[in-house]
N, C-alpha and C. Protein backbone atom coordinates (compact mmCIF):
# COMPACT_ATOMS: atom_id res chain seq x y z
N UNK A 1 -9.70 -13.01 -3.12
CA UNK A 1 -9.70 -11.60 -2.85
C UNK A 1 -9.11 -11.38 -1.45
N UNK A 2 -8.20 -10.27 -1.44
CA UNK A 2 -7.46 -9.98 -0.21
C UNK A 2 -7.99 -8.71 0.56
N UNK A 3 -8.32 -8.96 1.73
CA UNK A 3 -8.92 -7.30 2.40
C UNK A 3 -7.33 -6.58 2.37
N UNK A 4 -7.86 -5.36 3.40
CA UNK A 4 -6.77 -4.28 3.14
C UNK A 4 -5.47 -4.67 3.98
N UNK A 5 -6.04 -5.12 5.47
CA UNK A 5 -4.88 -5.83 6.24
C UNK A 5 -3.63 -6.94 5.27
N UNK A 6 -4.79 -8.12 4.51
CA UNK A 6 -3.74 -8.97 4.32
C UNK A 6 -2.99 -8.38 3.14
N UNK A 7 -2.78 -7.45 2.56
CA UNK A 7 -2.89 -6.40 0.96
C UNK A 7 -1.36 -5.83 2.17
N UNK A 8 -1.30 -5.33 2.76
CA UNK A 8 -0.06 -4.64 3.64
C UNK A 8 0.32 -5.33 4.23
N UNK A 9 -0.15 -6.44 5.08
CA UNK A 9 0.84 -7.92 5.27
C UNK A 9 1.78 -8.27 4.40
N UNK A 10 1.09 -8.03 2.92
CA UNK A 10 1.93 -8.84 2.05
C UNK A 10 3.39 -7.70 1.78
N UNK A 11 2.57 -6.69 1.34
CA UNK A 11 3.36 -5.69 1.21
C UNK A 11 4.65 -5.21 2.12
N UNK A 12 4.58 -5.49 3.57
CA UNK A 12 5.41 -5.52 4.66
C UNK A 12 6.30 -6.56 4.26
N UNK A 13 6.15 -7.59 3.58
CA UNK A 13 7.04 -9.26 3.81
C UNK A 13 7.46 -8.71 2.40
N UNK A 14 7.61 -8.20 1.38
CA UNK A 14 7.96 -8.06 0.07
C UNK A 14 8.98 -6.99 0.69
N UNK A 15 8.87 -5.89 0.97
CA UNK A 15 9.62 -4.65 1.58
C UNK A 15 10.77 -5.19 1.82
N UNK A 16 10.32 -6.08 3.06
CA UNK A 16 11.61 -6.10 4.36
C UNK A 16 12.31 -7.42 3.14
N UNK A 17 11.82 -8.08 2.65
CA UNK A 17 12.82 -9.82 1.81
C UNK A 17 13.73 -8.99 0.90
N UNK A 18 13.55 -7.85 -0.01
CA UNK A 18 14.26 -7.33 -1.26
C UNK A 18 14.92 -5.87 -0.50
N UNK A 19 15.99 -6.07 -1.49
CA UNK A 19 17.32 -4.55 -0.96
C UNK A 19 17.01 -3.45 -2.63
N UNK A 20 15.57 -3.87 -2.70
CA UNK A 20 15.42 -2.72 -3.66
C UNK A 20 14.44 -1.96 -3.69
N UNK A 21 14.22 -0.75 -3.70
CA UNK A 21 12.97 -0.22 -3.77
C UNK A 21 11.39 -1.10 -3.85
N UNK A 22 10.45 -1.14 -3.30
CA UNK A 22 8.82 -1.34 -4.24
C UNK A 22 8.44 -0.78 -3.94
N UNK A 23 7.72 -0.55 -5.25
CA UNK A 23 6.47 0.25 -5.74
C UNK A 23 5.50 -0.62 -4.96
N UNK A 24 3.91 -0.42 -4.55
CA UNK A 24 3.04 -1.09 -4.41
C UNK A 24 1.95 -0.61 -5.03
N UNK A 25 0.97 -1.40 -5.42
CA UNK A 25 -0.57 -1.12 -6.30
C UNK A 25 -1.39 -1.02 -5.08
N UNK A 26 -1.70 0.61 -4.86
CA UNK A 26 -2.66 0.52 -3.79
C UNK A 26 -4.47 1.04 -4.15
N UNK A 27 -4.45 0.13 -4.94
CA UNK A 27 -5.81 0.40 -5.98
C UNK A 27 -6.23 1.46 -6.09
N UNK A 28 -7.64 1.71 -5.18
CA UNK A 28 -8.31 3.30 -5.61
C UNK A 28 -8.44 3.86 -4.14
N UNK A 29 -7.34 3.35 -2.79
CA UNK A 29 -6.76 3.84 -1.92
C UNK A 29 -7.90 3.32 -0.54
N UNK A 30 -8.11 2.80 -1.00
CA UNK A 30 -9.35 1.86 0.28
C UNK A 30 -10.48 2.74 0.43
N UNK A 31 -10.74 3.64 -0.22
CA UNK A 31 -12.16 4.54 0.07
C UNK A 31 -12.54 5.76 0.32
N UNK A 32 -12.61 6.75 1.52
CA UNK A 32 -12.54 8.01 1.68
C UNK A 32 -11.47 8.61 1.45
N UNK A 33 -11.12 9.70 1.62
CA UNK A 33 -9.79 10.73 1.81
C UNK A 33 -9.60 10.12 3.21
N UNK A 34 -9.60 9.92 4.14
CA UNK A 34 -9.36 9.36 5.13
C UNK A 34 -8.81 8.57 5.14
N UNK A 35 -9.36 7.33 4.70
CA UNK A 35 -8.55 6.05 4.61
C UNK A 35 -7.38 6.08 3.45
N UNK A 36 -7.39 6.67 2.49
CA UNK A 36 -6.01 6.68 2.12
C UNK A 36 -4.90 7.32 2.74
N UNK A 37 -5.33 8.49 2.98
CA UNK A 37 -4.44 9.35 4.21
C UNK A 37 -3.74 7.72 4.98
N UNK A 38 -4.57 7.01 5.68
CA UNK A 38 -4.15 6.12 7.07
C UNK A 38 -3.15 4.84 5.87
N UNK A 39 -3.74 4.88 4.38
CA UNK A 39 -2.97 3.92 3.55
C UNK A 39 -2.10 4.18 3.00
N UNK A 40 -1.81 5.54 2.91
CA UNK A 40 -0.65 5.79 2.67
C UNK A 40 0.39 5.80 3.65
N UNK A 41 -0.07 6.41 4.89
CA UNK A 41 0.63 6.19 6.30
C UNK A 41 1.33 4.73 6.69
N UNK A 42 0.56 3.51 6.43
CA UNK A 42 0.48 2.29 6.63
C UNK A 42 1.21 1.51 5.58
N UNK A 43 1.36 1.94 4.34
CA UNK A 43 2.05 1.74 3.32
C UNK A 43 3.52 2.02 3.40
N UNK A 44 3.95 3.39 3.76
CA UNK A 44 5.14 4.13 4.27
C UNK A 44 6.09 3.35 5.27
N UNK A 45 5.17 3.05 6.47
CA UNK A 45 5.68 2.40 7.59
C UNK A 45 6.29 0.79 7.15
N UNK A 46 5.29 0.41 6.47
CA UNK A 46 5.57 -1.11 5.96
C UNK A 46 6.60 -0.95 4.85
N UNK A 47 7.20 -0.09 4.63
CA UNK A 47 8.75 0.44 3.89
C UNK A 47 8.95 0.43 2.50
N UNK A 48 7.32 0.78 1.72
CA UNK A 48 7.57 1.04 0.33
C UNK A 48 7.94 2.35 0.30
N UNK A 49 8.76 2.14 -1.10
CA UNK A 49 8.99 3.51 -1.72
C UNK A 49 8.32 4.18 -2.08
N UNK A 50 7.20 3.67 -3.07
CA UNK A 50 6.22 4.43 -3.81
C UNK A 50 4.77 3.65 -3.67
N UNK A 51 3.66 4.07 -4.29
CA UNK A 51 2.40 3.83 -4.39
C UNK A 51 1.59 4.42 -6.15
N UNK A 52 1.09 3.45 -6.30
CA UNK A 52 0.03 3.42 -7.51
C UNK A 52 -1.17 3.46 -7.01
N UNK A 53 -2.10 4.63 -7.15
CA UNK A 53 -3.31 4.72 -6.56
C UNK A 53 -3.89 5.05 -8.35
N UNK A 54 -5.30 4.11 -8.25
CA UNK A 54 -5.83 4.25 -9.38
C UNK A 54 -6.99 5.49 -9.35
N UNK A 55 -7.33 6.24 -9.97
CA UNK A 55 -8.19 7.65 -10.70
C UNK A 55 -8.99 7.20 -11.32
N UNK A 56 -10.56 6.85 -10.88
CA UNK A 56 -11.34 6.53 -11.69
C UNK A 56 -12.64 6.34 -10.75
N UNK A 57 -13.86 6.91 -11.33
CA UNK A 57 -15.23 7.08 -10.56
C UNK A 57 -15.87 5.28 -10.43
C-alpha cells in the first residue's frame, strides 16, 4: 500500500517519462473537500492531464 506522497511521486515520474497525456486514478481524493482541492492542485502540478476520482460512501 502506497500513502498519498509516494501515489504523486509516482505519478510525477510517469508524467515527465511519456510525451502523452495521463490520466491518473486518484481514488476517493484523499478525504475532505480540502484535501482533494490540495490533490487535485498537486496532481496538476505533477503534469497530469486528467483525474479519476471515485463516488462512493
Amino acid at each position: 500500500m502506497l500513502d498519498y506522497g509516494q501515489i504523486l511521486d509516482q505519478v510525477r515520474r510517469i508524467a515527465h517519462a511519456v510525451d502523452v497525456p495521463v490520466f491518473a486514478d486518484a481514488d476517493m481524493g484523499y478525504g475532505t473537500t480540502a484535501n482533494v482541492q490540495r490533490m487535485v492542485r498537486d496532481f496538476e502540478q505533477a503534469g497530469v492531464a486528467g483525474l479519476f476520482i471515485e463516488d462512493r460512501v
